[in-house]
N, C-alpha and C. Protein backbone atom coordinates (compact mmCIF):
# COMPACT_ATOMS: atom_id res chain seq x y z
N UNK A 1 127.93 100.07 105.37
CA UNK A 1 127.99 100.19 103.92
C UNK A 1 128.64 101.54 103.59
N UNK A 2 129.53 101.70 102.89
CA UNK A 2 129.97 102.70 102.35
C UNK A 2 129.92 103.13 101.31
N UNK A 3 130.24 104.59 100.97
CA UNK A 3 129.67 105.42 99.84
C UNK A 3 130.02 104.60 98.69
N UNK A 4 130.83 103.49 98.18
CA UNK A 4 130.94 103.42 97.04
C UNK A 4 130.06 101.97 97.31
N UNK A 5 129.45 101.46 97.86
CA UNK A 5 128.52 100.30 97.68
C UNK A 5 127.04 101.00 97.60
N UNK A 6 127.18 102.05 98.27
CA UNK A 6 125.64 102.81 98.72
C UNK A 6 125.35 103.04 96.78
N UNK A 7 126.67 103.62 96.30
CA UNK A 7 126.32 104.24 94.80
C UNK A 7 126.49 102.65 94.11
N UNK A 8 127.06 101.65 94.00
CA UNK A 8 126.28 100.26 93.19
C UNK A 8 125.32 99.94 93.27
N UNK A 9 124.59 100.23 94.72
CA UNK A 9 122.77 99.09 94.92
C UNK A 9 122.40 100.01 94.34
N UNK A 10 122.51 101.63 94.37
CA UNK A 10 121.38 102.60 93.69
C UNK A 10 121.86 101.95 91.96
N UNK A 11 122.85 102.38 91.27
CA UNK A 11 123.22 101.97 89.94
C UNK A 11 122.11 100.40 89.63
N UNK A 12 122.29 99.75 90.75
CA UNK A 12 121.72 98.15 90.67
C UNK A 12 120.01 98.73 90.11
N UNK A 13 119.33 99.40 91.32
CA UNK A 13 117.90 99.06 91.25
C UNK A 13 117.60 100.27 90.63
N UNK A 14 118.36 101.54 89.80
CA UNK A 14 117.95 102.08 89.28
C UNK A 14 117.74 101.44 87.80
N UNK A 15 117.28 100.86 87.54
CA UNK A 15 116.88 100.39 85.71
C UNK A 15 115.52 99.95 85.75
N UNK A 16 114.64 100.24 85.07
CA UNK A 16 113.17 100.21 84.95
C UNK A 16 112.48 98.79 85.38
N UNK A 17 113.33 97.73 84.55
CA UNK A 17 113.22 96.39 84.68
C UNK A 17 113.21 95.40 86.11
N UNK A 18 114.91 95.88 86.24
CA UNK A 18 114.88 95.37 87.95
C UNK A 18 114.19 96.51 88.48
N UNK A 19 113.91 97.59 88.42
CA UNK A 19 112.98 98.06 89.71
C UNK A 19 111.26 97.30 89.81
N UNK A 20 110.72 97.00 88.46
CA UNK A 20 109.55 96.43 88.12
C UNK A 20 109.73 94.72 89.43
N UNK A 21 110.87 94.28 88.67
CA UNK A 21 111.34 93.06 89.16
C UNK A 21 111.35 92.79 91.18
N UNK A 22 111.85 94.25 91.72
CA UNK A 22 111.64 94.08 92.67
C UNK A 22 110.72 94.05 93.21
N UNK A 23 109.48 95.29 92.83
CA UNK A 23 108.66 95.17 93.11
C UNK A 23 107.86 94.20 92.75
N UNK A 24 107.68 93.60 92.06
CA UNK A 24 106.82 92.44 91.94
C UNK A 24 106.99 91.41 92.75
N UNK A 25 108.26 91.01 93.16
CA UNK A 25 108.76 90.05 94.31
C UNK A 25 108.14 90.43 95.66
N UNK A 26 108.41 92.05 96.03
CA UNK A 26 107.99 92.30 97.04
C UNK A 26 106.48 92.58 97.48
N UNK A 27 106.00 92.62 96.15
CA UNK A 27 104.25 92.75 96.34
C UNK A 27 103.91 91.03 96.88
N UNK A 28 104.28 90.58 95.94
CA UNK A 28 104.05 88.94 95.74
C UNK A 28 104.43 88.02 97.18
N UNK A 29 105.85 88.79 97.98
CA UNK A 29 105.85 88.46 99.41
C UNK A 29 106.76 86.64 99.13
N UNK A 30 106.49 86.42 98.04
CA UNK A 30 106.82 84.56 97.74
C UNK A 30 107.90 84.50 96.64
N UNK A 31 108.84 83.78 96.52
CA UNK A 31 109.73 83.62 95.78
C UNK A 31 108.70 83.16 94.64
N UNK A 32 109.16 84.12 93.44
CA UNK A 32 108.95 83.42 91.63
C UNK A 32 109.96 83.39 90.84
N UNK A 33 109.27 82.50 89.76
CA UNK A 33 110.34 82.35 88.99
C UNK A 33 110.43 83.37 87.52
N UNK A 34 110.89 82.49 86.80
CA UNK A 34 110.96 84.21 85.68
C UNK A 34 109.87 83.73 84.48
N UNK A 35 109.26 82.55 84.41
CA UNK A 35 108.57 82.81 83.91
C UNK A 35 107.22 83.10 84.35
N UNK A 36 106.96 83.45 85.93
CA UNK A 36 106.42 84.23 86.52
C UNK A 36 106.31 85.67 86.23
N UNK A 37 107.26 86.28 85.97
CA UNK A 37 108.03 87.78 86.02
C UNK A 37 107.45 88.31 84.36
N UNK A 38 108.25 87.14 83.97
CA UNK A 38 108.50 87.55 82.12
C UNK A 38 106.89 88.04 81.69
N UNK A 39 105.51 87.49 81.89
CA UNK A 39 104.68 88.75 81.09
C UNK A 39 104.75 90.13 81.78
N UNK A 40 104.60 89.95 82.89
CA UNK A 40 104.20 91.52 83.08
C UNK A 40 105.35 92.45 82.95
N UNK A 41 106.72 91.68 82.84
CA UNK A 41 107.93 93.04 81.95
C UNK A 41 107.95 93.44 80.93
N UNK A 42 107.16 92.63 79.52
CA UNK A 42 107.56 92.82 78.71
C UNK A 42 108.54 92.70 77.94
N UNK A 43 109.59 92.12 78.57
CA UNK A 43 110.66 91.74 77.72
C UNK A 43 110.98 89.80 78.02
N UNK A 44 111.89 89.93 76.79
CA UNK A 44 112.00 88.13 76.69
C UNK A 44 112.42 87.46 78.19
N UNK A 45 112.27 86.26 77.83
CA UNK A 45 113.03 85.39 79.36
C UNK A 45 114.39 85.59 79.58
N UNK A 46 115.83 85.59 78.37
CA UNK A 46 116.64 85.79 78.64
C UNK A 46 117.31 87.15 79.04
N UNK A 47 116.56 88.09 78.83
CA UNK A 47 116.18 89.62 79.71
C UNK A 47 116.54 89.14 81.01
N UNK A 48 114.88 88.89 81.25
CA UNK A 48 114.77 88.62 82.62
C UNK A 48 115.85 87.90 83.59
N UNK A 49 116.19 86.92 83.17
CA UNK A 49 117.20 85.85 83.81
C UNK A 49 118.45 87.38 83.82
N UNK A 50 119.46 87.87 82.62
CA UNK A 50 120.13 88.92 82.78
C UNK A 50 119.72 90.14 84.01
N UNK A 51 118.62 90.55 84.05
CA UNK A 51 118.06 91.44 85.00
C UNK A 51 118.40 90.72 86.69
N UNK A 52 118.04 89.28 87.12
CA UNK A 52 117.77 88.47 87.59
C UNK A 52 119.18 88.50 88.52
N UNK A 53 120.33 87.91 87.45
CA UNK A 53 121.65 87.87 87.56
C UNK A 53 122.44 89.36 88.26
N UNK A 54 122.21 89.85 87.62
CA UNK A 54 122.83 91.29 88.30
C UNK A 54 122.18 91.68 89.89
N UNK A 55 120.76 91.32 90.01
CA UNK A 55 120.16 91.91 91.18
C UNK A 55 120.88 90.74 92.17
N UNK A 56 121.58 89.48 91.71
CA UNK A 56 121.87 88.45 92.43
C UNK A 56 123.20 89.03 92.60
N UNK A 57 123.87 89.49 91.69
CA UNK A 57 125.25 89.54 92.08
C UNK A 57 125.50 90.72 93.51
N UNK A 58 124.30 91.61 93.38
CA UNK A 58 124.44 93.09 94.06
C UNK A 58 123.70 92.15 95.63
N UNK A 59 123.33 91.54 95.54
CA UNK A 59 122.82 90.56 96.89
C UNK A 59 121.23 91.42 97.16
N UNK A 60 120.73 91.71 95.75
CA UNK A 60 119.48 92.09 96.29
C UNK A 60 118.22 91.04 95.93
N UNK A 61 118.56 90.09 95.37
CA UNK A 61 117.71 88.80 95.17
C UNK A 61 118.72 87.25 95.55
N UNK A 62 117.73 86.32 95.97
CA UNK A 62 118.85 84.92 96.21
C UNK A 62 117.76 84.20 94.96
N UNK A 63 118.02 82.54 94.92
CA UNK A 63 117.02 81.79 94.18
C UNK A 63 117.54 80.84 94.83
N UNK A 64 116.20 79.25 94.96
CA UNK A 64 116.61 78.36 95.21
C UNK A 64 116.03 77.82 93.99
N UNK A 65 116.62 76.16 93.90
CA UNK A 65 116.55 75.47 92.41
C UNK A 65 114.96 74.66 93.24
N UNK A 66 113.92 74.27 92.59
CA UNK A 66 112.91 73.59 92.52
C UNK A 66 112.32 72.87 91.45
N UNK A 67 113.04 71.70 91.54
CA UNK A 67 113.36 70.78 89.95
C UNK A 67 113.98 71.70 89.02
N UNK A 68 113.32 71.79 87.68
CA UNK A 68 114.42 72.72 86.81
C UNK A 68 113.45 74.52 86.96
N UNK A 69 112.96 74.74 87.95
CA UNK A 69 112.85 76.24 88.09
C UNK A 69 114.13 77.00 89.09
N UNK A 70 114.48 77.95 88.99
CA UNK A 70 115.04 78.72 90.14
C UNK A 70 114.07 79.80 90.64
N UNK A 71 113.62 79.90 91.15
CA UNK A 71 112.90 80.50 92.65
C UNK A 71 113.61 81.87 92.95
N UNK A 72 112.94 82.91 92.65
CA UNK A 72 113.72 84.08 93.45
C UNK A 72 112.67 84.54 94.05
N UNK A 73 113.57 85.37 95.26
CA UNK A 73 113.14 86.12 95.64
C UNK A 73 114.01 87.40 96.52
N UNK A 74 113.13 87.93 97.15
CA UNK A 74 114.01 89.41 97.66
C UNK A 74 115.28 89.29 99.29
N UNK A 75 116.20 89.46 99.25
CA UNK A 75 116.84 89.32 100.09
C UNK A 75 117.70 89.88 100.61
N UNK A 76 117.53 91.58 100.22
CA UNK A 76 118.51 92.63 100.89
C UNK A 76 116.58 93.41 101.47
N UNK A 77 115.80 93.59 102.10
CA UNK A 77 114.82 94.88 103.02
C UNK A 77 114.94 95.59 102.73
N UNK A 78 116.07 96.53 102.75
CA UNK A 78 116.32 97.60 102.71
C UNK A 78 116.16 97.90 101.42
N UNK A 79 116.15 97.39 100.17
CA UNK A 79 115.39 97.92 98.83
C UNK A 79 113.68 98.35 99.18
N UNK A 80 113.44 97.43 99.61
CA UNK A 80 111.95 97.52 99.67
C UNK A 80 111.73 98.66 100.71
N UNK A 81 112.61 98.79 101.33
CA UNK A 81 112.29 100.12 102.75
C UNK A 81 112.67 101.49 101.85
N UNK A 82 113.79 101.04 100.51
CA UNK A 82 114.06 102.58 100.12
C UNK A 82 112.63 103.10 98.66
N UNK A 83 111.95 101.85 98.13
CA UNK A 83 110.73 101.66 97.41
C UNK A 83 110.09 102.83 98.24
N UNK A 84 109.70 102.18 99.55
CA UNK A 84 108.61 102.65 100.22
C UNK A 84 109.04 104.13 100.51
N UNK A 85 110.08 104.24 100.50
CA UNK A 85 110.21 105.96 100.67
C UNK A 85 109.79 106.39 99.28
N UNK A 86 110.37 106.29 98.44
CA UNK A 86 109.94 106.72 97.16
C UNK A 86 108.56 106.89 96.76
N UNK A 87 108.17 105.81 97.82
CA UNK A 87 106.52 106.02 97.21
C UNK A 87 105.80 106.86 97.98
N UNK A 88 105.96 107.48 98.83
CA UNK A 88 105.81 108.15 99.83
C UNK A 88 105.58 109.69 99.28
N UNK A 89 104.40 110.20 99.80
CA UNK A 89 104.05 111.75 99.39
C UNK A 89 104.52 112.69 100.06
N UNK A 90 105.23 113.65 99.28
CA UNK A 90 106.06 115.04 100.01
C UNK A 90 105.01 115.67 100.73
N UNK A 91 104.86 116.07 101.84
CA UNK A 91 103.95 116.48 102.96
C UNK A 91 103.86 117.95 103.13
N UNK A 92 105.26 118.31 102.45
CA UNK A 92 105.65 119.95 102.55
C UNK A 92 107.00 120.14 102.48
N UNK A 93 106.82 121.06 101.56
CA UNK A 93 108.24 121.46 101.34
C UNK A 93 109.80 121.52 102.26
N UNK A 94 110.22 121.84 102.30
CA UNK A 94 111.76 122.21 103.15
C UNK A 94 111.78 123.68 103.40
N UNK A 95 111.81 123.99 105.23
CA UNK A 95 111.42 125.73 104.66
C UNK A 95 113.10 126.03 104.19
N UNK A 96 113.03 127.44 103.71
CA UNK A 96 113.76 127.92 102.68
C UNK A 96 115.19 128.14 104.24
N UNK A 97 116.37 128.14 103.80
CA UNK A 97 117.19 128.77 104.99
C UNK A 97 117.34 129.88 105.02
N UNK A 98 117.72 130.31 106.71
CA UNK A 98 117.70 131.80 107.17
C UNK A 98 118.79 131.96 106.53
N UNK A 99 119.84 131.78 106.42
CA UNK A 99 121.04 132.25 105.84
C UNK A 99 121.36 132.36 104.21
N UNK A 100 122.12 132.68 103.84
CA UNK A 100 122.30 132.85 102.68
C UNK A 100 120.74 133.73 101.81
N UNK A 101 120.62 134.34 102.29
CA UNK A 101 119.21 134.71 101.33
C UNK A 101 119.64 135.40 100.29
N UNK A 102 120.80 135.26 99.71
CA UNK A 102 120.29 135.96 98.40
C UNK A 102 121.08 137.37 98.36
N UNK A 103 121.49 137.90 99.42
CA UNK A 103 122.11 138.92 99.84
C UNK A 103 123.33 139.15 98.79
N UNK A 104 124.25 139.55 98.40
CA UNK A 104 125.28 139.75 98.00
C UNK A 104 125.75 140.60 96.85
């Protein structure tokens, strides 16, 4: 992956909605659908489906059709592996570098 795809998936899953969106897929472990999704975002169904669409185009969700539902769920890991860093507690700082101190 290169730097200019690395900066679309971040652009992708940085928005409040699809990040909610992923995570809920990935808690949930099971493909849902959106009117699964739609209370706990807060916003309308055709939101959601828009939110839905974009995380599909960036290949970070697929759906299959199940009569008239579509089924999503998560299908790039590596969102959910970069979640889990995020959620992750700073342990300790960065020590400061020997160089450059300030001197000049």
């Amino acid at each position: 992956m290169d730097v200019h795809d690395k900066v679309q998936l971040l652009r992708v899953v940085a928005h409040s909605t699809r990040l909610k969106i992923i995570e809920r897929l990935a808690a949930e472990g099971e493909p849902l659908c959106v009117s699964d999704l739609e209370p706990d975002l807060g916003v309308p169904q055709p939101n959601v489906s828009q939110h839905l669409a974009v995380l599909r185009k960036a290949g970070v969700v697929d759906f299959y059709v199940d009569g008239r539902l579509r089924c999503y769920f998560l299908k790039d890991s590596r969102v959910v592996r970069l979640l889990d860093l995020l959620d992750e507690e700073v342990e300790e700082a960065s020590p400061e570098p020997t160089c450059c101190t300030g001197k000049g």
